[in-house]
PDB file of N, CA and C in Angstrom:
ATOM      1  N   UNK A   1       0.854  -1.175   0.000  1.00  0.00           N
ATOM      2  CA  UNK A   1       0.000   0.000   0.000  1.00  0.00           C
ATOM      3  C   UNK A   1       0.894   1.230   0.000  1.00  0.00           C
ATOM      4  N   UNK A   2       0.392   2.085  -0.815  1.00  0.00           N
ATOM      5  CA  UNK A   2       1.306   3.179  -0.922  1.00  0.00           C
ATOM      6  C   UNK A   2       1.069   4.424  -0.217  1.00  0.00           C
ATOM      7  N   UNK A   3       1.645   5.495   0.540  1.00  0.00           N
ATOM      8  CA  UNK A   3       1.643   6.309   1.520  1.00  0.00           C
ATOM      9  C   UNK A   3       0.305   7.253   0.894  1.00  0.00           C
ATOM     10  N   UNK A   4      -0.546   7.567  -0.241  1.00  0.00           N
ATOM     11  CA  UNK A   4      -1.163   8.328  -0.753  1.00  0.00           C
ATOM     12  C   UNK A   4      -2.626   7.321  -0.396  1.00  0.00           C
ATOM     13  N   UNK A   5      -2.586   6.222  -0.463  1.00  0.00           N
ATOM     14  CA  UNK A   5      -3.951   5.006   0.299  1.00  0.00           C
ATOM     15  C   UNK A   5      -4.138   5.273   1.463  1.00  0.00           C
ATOM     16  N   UNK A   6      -3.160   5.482   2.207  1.00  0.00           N
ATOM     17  CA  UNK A   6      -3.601   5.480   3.730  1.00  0.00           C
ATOM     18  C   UNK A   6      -4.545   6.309   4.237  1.00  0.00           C
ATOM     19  N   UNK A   7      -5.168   7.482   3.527  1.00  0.00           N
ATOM     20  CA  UNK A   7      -5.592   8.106   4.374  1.00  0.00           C
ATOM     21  C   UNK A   7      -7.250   7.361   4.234  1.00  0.00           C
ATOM     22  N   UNK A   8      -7.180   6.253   3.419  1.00  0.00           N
ATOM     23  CA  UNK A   8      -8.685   5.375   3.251  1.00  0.00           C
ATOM     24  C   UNK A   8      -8.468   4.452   4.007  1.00  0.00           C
ATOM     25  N   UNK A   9      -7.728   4.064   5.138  1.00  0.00           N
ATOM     26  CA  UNK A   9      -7.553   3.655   5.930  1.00  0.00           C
ATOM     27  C   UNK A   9      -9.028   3.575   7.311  1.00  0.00           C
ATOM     28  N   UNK A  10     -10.190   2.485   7.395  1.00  0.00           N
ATOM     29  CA  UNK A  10     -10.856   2.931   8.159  1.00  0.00           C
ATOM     30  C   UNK A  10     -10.927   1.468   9.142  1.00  0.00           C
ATOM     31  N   UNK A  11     -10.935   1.829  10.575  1.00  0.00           N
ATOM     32  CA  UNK A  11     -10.773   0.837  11.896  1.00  0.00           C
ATOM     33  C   UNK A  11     -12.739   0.399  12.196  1.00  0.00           C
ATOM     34  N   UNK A  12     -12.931  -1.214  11.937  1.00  0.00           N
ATOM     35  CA  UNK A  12     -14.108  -1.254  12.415  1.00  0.00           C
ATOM     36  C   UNK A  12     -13.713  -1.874  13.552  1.00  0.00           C
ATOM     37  N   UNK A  13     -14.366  -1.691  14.875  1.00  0.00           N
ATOM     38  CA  UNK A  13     -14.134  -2.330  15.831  1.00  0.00           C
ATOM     39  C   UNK A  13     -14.764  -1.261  17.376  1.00  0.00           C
ATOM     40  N   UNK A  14     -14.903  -1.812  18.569  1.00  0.00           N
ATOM     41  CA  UNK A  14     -15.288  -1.385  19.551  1.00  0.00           C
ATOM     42  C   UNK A  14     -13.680  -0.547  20.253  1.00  0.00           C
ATOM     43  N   UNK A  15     -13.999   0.420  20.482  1.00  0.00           N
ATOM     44  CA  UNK A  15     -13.022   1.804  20.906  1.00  0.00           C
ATOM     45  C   UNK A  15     -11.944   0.873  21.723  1.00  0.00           C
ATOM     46  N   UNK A  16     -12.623   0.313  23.244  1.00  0.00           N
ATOM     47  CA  UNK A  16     -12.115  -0.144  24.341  1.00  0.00           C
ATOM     48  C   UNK A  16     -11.770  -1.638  23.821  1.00  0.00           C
ATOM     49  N   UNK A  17     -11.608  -2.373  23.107  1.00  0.00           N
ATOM     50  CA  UNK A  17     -10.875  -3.433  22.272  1.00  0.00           C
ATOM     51  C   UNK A  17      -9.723  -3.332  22.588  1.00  0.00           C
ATOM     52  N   UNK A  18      -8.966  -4.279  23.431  1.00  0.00           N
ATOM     53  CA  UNK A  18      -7.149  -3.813  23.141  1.00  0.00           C
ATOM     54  C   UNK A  18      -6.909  -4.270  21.871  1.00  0.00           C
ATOM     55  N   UNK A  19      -7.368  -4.822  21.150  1.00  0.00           N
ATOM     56  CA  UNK A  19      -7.065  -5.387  19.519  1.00  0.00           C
ATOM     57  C   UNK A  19      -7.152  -4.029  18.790  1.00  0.00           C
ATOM     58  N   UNK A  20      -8.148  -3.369  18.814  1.00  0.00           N
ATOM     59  CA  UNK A  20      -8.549  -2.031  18.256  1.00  0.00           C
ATOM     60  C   UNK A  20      -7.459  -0.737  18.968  1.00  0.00           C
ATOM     61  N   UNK A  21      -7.366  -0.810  19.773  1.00  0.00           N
ATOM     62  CA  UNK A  21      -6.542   0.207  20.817  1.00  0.00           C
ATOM     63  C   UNK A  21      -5.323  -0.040  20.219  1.00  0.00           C
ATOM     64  N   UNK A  22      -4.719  -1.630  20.071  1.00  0.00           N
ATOM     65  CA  UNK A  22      -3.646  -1.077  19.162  1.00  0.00           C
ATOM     66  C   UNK A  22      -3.296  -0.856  17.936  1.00  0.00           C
ATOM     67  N   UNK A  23      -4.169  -1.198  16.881  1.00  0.00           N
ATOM     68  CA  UNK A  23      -4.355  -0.448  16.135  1.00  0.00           C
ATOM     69  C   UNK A  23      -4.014   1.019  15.743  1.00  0.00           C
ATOM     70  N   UNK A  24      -5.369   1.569  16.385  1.00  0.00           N
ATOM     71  CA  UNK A  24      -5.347   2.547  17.024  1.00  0.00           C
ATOM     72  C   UNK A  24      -4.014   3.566  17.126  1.00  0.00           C
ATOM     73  N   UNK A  25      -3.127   2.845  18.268  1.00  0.00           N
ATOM     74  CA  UNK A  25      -2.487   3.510  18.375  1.00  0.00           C
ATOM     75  C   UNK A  25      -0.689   3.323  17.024  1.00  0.00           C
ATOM     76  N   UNK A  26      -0.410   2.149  16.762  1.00  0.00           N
ATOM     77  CA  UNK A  26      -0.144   2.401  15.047  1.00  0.00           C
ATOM     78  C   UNK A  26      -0.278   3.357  14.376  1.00  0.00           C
ATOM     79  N   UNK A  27      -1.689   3.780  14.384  1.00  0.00           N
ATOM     80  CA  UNK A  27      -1.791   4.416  12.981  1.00  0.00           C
ATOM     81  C   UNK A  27      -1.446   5.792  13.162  1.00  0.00           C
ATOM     82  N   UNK A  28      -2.028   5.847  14.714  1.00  0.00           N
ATOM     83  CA  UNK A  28      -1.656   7.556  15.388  1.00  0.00           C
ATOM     84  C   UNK A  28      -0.222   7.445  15.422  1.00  0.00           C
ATOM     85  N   UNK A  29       0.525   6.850  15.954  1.00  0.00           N
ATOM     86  CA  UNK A  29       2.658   6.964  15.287  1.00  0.00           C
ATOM     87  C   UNK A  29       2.724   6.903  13.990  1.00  0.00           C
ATOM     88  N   UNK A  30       2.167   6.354  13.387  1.00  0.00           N
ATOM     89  CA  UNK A  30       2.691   6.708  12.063  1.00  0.00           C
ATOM     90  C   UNK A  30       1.496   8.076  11.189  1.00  0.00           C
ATOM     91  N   UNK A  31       1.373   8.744  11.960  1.00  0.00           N
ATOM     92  CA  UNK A  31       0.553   9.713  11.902  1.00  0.00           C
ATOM     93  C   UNK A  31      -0.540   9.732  10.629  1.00  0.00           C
ATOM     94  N   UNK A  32      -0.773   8.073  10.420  1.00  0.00           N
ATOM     95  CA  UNK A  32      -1.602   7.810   9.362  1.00  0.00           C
ATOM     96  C   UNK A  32      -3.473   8.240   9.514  1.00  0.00           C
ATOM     97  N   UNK A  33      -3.815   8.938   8.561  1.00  0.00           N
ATOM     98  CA  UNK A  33      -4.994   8.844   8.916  1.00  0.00           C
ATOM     99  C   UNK A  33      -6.499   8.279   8.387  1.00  0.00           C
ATOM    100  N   UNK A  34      -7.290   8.141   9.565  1.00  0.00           N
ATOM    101  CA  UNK A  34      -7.900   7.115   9.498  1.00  0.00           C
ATOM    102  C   UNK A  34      -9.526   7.235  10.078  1.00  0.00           C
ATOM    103  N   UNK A  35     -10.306   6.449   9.994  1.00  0.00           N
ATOM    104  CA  UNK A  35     -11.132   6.719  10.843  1.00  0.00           C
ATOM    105  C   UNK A  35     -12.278   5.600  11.128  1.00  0.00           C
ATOM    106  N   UNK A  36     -12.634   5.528  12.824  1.00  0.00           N
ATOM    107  CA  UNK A  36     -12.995   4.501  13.967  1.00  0.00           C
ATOM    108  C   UNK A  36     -14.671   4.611  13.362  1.00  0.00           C
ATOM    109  N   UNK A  37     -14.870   3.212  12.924  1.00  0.00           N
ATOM    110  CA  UNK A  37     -16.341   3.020  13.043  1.00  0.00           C
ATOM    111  C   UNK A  37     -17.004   1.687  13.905  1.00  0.00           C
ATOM    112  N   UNK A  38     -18.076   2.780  14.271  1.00  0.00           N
ATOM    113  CA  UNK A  38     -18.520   1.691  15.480  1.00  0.00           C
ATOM    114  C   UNK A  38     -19.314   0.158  14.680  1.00  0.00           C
ATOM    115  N   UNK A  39     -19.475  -0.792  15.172  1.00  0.00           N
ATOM    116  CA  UNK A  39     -20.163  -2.038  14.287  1.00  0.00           C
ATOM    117  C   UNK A  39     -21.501  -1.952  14.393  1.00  0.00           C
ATOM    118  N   UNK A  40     -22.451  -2.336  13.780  1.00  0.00           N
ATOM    119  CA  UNK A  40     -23.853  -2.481  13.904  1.00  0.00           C
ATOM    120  C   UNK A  40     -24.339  -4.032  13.712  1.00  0.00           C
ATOM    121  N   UNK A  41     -24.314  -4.812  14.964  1.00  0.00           N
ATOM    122  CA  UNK A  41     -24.618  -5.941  15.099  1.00  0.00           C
ATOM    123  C   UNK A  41     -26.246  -6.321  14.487  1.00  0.00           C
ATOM    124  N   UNK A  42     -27.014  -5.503  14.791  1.00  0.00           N
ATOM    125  CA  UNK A  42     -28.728  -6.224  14.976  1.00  0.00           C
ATOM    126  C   UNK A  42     -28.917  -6.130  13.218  1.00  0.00           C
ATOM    127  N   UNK A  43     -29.234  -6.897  12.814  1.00  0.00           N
ATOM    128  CA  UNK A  43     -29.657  -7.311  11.812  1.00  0.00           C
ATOM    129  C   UNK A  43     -31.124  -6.657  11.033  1.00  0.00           C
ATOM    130  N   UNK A  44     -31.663  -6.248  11.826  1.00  0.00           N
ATOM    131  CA  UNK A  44     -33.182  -5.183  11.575  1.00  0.00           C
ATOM    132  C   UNK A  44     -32.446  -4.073  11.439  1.00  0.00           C
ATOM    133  N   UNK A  45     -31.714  -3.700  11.242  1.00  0.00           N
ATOM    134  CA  UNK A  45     -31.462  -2.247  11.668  1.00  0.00           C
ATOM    135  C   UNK A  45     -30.362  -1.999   9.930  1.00  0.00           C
ATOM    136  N   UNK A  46     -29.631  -3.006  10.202  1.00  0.00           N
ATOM    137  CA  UNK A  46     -29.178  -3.279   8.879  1.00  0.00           C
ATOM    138  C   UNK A  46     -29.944  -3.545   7.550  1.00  0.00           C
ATOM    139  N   UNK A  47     -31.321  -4.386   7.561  1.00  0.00           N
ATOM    140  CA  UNK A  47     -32.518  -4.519   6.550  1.00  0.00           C
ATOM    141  C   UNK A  47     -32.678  -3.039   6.623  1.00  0.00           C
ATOM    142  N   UNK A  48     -33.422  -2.516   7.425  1.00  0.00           N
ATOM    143  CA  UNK A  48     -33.827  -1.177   7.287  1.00  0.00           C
ATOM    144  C   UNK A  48     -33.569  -0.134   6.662  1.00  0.00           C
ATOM    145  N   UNK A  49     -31.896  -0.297   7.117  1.00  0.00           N
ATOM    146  CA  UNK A  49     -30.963   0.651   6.087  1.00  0.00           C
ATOM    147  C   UNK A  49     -30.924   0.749   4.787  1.00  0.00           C
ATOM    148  N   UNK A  50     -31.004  -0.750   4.169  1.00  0.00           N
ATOM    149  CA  UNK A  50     -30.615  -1.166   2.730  1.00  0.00           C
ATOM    150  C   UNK A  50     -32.046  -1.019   1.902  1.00  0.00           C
ATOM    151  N   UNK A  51     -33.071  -1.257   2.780  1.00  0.00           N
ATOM    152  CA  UNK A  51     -34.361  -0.602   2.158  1.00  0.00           C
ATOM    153  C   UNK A  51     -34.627   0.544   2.093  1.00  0.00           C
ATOM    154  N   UNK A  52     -33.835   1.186   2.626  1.00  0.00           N
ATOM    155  CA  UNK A  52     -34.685   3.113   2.523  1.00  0.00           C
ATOM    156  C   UNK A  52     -33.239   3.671   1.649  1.00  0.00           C
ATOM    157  N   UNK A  53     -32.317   2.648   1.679  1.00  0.00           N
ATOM    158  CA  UNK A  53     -30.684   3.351   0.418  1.00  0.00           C
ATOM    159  C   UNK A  53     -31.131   2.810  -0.671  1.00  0.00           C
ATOM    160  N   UNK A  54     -31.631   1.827  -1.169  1.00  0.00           N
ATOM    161  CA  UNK A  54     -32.003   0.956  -2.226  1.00  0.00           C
ATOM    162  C   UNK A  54     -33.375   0.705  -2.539  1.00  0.00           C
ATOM    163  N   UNK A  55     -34.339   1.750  -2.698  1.00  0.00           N
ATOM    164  CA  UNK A  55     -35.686   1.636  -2.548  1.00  0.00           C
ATOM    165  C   UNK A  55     -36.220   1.412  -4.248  1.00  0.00           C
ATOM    166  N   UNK A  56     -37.308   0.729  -4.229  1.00  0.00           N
ATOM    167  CA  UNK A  56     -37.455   0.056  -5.682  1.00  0.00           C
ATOM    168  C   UNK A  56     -36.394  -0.750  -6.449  1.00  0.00           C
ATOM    169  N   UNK A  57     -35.933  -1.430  -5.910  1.00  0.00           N
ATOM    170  CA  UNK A  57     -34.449  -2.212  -6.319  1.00  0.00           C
ATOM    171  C   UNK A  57     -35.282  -3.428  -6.004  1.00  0.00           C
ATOM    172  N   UNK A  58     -36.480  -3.758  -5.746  1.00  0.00           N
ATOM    173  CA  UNK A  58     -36.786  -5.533  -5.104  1.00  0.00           C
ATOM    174  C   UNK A  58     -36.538  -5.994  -6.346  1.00  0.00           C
ATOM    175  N   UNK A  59     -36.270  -7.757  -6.194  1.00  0.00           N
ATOM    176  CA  UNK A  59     -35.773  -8.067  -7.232  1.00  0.00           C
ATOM    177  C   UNK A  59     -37.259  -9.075  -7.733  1.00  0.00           C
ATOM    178  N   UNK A  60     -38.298  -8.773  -6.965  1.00  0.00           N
ATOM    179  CA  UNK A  60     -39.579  -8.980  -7.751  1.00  0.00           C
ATOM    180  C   UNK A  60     -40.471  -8.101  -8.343  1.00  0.00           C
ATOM    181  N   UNK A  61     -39.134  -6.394  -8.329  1.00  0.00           N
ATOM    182  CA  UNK A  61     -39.978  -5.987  -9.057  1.00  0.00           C
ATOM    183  C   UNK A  61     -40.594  -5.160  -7.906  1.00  0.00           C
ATOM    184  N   UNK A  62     -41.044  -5.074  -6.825  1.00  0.00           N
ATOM    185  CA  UNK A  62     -41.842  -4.293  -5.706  1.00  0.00           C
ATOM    186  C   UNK A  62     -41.027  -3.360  -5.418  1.00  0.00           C
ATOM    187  N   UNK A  63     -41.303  -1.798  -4.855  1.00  0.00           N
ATOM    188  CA  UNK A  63     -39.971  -0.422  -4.391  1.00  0.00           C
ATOM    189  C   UNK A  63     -39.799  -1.301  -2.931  1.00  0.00           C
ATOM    190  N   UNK A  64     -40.560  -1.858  -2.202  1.00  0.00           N
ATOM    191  CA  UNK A  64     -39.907  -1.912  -0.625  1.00  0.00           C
ATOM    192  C   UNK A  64     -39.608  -3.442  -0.324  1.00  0.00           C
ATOM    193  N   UNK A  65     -38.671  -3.494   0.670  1.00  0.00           N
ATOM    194  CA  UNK A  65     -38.833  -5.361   1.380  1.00  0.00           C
ATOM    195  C   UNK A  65     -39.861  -5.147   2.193  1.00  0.00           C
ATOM    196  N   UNK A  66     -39.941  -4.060   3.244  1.00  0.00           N
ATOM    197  CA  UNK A  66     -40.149  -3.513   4.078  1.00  0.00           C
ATOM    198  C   UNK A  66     -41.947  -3.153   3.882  1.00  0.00           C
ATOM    199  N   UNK A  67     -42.860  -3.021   4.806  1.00  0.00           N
ATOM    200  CA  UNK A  67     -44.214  -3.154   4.482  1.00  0.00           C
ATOM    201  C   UNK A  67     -44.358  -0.993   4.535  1.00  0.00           C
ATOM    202  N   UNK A  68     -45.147  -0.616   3.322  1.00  0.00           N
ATOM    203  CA  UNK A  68     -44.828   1.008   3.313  1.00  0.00           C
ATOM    204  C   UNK A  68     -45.773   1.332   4.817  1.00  0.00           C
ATOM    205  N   UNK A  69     -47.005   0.826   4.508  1.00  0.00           N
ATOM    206  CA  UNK A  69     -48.097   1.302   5.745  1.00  0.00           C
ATOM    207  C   UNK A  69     -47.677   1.182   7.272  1.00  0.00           C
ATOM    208  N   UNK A  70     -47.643   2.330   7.980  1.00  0.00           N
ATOM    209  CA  UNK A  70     -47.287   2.335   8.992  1.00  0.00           C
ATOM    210  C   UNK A  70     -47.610   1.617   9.952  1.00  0.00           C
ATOM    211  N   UNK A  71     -48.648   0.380   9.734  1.00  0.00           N
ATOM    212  CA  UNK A  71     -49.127  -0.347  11.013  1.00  0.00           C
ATOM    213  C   UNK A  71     -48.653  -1.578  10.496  1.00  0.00           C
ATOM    214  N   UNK A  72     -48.568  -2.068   9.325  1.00  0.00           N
ATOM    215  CA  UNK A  72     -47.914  -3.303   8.534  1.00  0.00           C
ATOM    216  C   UNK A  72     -46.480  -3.072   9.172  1.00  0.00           C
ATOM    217  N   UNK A  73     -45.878  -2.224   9.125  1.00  0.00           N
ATOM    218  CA  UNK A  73     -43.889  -1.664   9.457  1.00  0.00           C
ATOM    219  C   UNK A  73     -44.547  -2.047  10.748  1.00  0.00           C
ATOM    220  N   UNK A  74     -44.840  -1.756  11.686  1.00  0.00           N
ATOM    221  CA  UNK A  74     -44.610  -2.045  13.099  1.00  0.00           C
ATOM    222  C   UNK A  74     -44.920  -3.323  13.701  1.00  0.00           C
ATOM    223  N   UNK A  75     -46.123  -3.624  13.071  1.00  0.00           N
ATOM    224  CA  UNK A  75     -46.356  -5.472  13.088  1.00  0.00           C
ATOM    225  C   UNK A  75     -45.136  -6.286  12.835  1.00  0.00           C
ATOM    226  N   UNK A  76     -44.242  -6.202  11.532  1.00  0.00           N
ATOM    227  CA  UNK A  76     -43.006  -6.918  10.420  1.00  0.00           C
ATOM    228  C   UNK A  76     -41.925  -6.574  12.036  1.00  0.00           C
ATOM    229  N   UNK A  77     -42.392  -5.464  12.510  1.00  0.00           N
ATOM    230  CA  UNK A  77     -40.795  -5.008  13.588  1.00  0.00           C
ATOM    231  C   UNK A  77     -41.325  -6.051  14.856  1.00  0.00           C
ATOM    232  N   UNK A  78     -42.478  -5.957  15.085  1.00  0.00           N
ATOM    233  CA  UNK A  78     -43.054  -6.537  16.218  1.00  0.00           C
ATOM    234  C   UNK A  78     -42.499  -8.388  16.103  1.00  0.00           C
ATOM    235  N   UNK A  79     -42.461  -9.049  14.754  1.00  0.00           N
ATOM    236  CA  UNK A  79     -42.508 -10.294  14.926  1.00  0.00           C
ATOM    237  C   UNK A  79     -40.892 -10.465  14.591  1.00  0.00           C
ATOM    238  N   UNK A  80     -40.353  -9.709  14.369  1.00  0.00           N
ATOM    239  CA  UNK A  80     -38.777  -9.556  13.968  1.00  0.00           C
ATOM    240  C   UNK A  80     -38.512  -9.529  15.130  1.00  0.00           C
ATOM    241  N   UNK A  81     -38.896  -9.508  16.020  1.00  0.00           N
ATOM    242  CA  UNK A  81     -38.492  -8.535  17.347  1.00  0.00           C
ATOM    243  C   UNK A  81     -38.802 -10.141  18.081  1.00  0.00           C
ATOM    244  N   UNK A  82     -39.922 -10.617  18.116  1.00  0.00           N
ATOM    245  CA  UNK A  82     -40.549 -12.152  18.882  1.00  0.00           C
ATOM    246  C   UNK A  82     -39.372 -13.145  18.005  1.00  0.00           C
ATOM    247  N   UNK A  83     -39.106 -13.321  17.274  1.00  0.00           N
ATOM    248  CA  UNK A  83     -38.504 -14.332  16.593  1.00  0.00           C
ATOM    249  C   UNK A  83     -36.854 -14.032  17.063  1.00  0.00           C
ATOM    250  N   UNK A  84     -36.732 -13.092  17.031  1.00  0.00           N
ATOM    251  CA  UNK A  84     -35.196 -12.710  17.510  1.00  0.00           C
ATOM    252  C   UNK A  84     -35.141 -13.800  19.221  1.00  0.00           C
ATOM    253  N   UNK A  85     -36.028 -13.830  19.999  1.00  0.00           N
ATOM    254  CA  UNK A  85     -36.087 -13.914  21.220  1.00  0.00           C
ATOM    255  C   UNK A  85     -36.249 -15.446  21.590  1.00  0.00           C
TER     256      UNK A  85
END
């Protein structure tokens, strides 16, 4: 990697990680720069995202995965939510 890449240099990981911490601190001595993103584990939250960035993209043809009517969306969250458990 050449010194002009680094600054696309980006850390996924939890702050307080000593795996990440040293990292971390690497990149700050070699005064490379960079930047700390936090992870997003839950899996609803991730669907969610990719439906409201990618809207009308279904690949049957439909704009949402996601139900548009606001009481259909909270039901789909409600059993996402029971099935997780």
């Amino acid at each position: 990697m050449d010194g002009a890449a680094i600054k696309d240099v980006m850390v996924l990981g939890f702050r307080q990680s000593p795996f990440v911490i040293r990292v971390g601190i690497t990149l700050l001595r070699k005064k490379a720069e960079h930047e700390f993103l936090e992870p997003v584990y839950k899996s609803t939250v991730i669907v969610e995202y990719i439906d409201e960035v990618w809207p009308g993209r279904g690949s049957d043809g439909s704009s949402s995965i996601l139900p548009t009517d606001p009481i259909d969306h909270i039901v789909t969250w409600f059993w996402a939510a029971y099935i997780q458990r």
